[in-house]
Protein backbone atom coordinates (compact mmCIF):
# COMPACT_ATOMS: atom_id res chain seq x y z
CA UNK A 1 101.01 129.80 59.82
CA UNK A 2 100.07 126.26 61.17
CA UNK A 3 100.82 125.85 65.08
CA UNK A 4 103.16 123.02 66.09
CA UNK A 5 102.20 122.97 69.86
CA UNK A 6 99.22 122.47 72.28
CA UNK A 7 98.71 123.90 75.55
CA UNK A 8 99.25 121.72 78.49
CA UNK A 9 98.26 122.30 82.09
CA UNK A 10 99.62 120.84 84.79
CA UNK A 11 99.04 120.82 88.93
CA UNK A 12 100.47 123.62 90.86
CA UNK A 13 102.90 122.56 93.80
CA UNK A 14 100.79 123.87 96.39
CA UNK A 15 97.91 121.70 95.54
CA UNK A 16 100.20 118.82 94.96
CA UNK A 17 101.50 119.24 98.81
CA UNK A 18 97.95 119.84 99.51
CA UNK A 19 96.73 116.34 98.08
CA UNK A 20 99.49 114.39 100.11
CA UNK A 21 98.61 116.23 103.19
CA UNK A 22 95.01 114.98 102.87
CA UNK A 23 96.12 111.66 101.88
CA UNK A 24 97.94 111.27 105.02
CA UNK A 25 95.25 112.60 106.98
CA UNK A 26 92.47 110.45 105.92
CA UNK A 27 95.27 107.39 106.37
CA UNK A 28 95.35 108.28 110.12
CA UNK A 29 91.41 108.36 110.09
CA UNK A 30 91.48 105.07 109.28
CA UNK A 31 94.61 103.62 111.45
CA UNK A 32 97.04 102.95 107.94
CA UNK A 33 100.33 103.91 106.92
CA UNK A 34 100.72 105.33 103.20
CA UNK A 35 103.20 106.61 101.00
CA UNK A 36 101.48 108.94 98.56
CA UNK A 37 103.06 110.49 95.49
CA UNK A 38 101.39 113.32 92.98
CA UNK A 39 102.31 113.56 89.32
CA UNK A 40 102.12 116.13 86.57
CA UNK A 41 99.69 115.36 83.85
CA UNK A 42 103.36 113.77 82.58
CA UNK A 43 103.80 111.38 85.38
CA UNK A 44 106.60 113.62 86.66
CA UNK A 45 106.67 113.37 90.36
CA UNK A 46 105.30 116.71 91.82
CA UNK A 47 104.79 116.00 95.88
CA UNK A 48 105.65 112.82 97.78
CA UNK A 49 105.12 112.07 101.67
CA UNK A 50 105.70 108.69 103.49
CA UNK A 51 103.71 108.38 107.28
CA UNK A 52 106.78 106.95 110.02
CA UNK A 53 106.37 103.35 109.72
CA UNK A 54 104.91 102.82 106.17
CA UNK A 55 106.09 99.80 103.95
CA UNK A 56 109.24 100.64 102.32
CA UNK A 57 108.81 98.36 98.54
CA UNK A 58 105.03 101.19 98.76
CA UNK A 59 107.36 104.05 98.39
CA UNK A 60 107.53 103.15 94.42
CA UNK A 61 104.24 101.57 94.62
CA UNK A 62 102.78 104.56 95.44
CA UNK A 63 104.89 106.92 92.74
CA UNK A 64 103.94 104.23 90.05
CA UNK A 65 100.25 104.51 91.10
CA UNK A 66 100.18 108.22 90.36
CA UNK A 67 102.59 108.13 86.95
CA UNK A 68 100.24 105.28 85.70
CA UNK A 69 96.94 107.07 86.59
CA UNK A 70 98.70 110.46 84.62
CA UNK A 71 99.40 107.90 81.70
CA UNK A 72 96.46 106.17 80.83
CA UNK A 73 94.02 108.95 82.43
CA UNK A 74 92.20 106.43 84.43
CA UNK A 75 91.86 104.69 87.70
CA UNK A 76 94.47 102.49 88.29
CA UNK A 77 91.55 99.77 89.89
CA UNK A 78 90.13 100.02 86.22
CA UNK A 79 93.11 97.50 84.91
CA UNK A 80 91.75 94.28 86.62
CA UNK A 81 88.39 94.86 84.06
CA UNK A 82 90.33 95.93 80.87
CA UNK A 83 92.57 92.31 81.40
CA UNK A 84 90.07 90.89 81.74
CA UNK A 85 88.93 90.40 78.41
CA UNK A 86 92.48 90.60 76.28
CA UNK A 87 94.91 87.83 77.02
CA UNK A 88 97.53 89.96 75.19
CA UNK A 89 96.53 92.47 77.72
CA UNK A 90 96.88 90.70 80.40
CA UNK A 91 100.13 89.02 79.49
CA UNK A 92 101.87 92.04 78.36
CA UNK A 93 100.46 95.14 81.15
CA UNK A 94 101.07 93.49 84.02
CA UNK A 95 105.18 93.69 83.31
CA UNK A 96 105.61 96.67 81.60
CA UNK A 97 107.79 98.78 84.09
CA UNK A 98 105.74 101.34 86.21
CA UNK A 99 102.32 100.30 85.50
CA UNK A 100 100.54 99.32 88.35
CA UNK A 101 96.84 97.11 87.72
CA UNK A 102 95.21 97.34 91.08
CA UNK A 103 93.65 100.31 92.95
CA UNK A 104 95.21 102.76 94.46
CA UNK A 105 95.96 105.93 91.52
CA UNK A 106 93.89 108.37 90.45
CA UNK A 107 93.98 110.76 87.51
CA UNK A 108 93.59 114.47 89.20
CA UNK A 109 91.58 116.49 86.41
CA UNK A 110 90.15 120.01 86.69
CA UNK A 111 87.09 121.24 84.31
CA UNK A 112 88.03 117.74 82.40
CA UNK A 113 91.66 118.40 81.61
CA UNK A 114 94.43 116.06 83.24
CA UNK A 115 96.56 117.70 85.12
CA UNK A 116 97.99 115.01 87.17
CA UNK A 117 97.88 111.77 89.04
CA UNK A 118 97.96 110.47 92.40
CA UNK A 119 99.14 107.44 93.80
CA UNK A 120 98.52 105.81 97.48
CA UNK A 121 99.92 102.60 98.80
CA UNK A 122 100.42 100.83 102.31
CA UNK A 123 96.88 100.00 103.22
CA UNK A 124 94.75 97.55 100.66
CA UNK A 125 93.81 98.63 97.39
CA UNK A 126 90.44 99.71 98.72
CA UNK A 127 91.96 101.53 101.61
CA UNK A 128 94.37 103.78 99.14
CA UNK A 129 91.82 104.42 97.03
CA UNK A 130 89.46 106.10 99.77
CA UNK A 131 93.02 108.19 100.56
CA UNK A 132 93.37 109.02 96.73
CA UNK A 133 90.15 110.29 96.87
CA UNK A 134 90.06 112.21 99.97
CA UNK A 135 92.90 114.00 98.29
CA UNK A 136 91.15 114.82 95.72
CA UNK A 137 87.90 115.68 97.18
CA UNK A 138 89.91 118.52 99.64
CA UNK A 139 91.00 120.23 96.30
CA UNK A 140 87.69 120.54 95.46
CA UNK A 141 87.87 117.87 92.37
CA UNK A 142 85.54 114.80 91.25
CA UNK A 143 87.09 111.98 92.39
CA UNK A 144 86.29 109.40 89.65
């Protein structure tokens, strides 16, 4: 009998509170405020936690991060090279709701498999990127 379905796997809450804990620690390290959201391998928000004081308009920013890093399965810094060279690209990404093309989102994957994404935002891209992968790097996971 053929099988209609695939296994899926997907981050457990605990290391999705885990993630935004670290997130918000390495933020204090370096004197920003974030808002940083995890994902499911589905972009279905799975932690969220916003420092006191942290733009308001970077509480989505930071949830789209993490649902467009679960979607494409890349770094969300990665967009400025793909638009680079396709001007349908970079005409038609850009607005499409939700996806965010500068740094800041990470795919979370464990022995290769997606199983989420994160998103950071408040500091500069740079800046929520090294949060992103702080995050990462206290679950014990690459941090491409």
């Amino acid at each position: 009998m053929a099988q209609h379905s695939v296994e899926q796997r997907a981050i457990t809450a605990e290391a999705a509170n885990a993630a935004v804990v670290a997130a918000v620690a390495k933020a204090g390290e370096l004197g920003i405020r974030i808002n940083v959201a995890v994902t499911d391998a589905s972009g279905v928000l799975a932690a969220f936690l916003r420092m006191p004081g942290a733009f308001l308009h970077s509480v989505d920013i930071a949830i789209d991060k993490a649902y467009t890093s679960a979607g494409f399965g890349f770094a969300t810094a990665q967009w400025a090279g793909i638009l680079q060279g396709d001007e349908a690209l970079r005409l038609g990404m850009p607005v499409r709701p939700r996806n965010v093309v500068f740094g800041g989102g990470l795919p979370i994957r464990e022995g290769g498999m997606l199983i989420g994404g994160i998103g950071v935002s408040g500091g500069s891209a740079e800046e929520d990127a090294i949060c992103a992968r702080a995050a990462l790097q206290a679950l014990g996971l690459d941090a491409a």
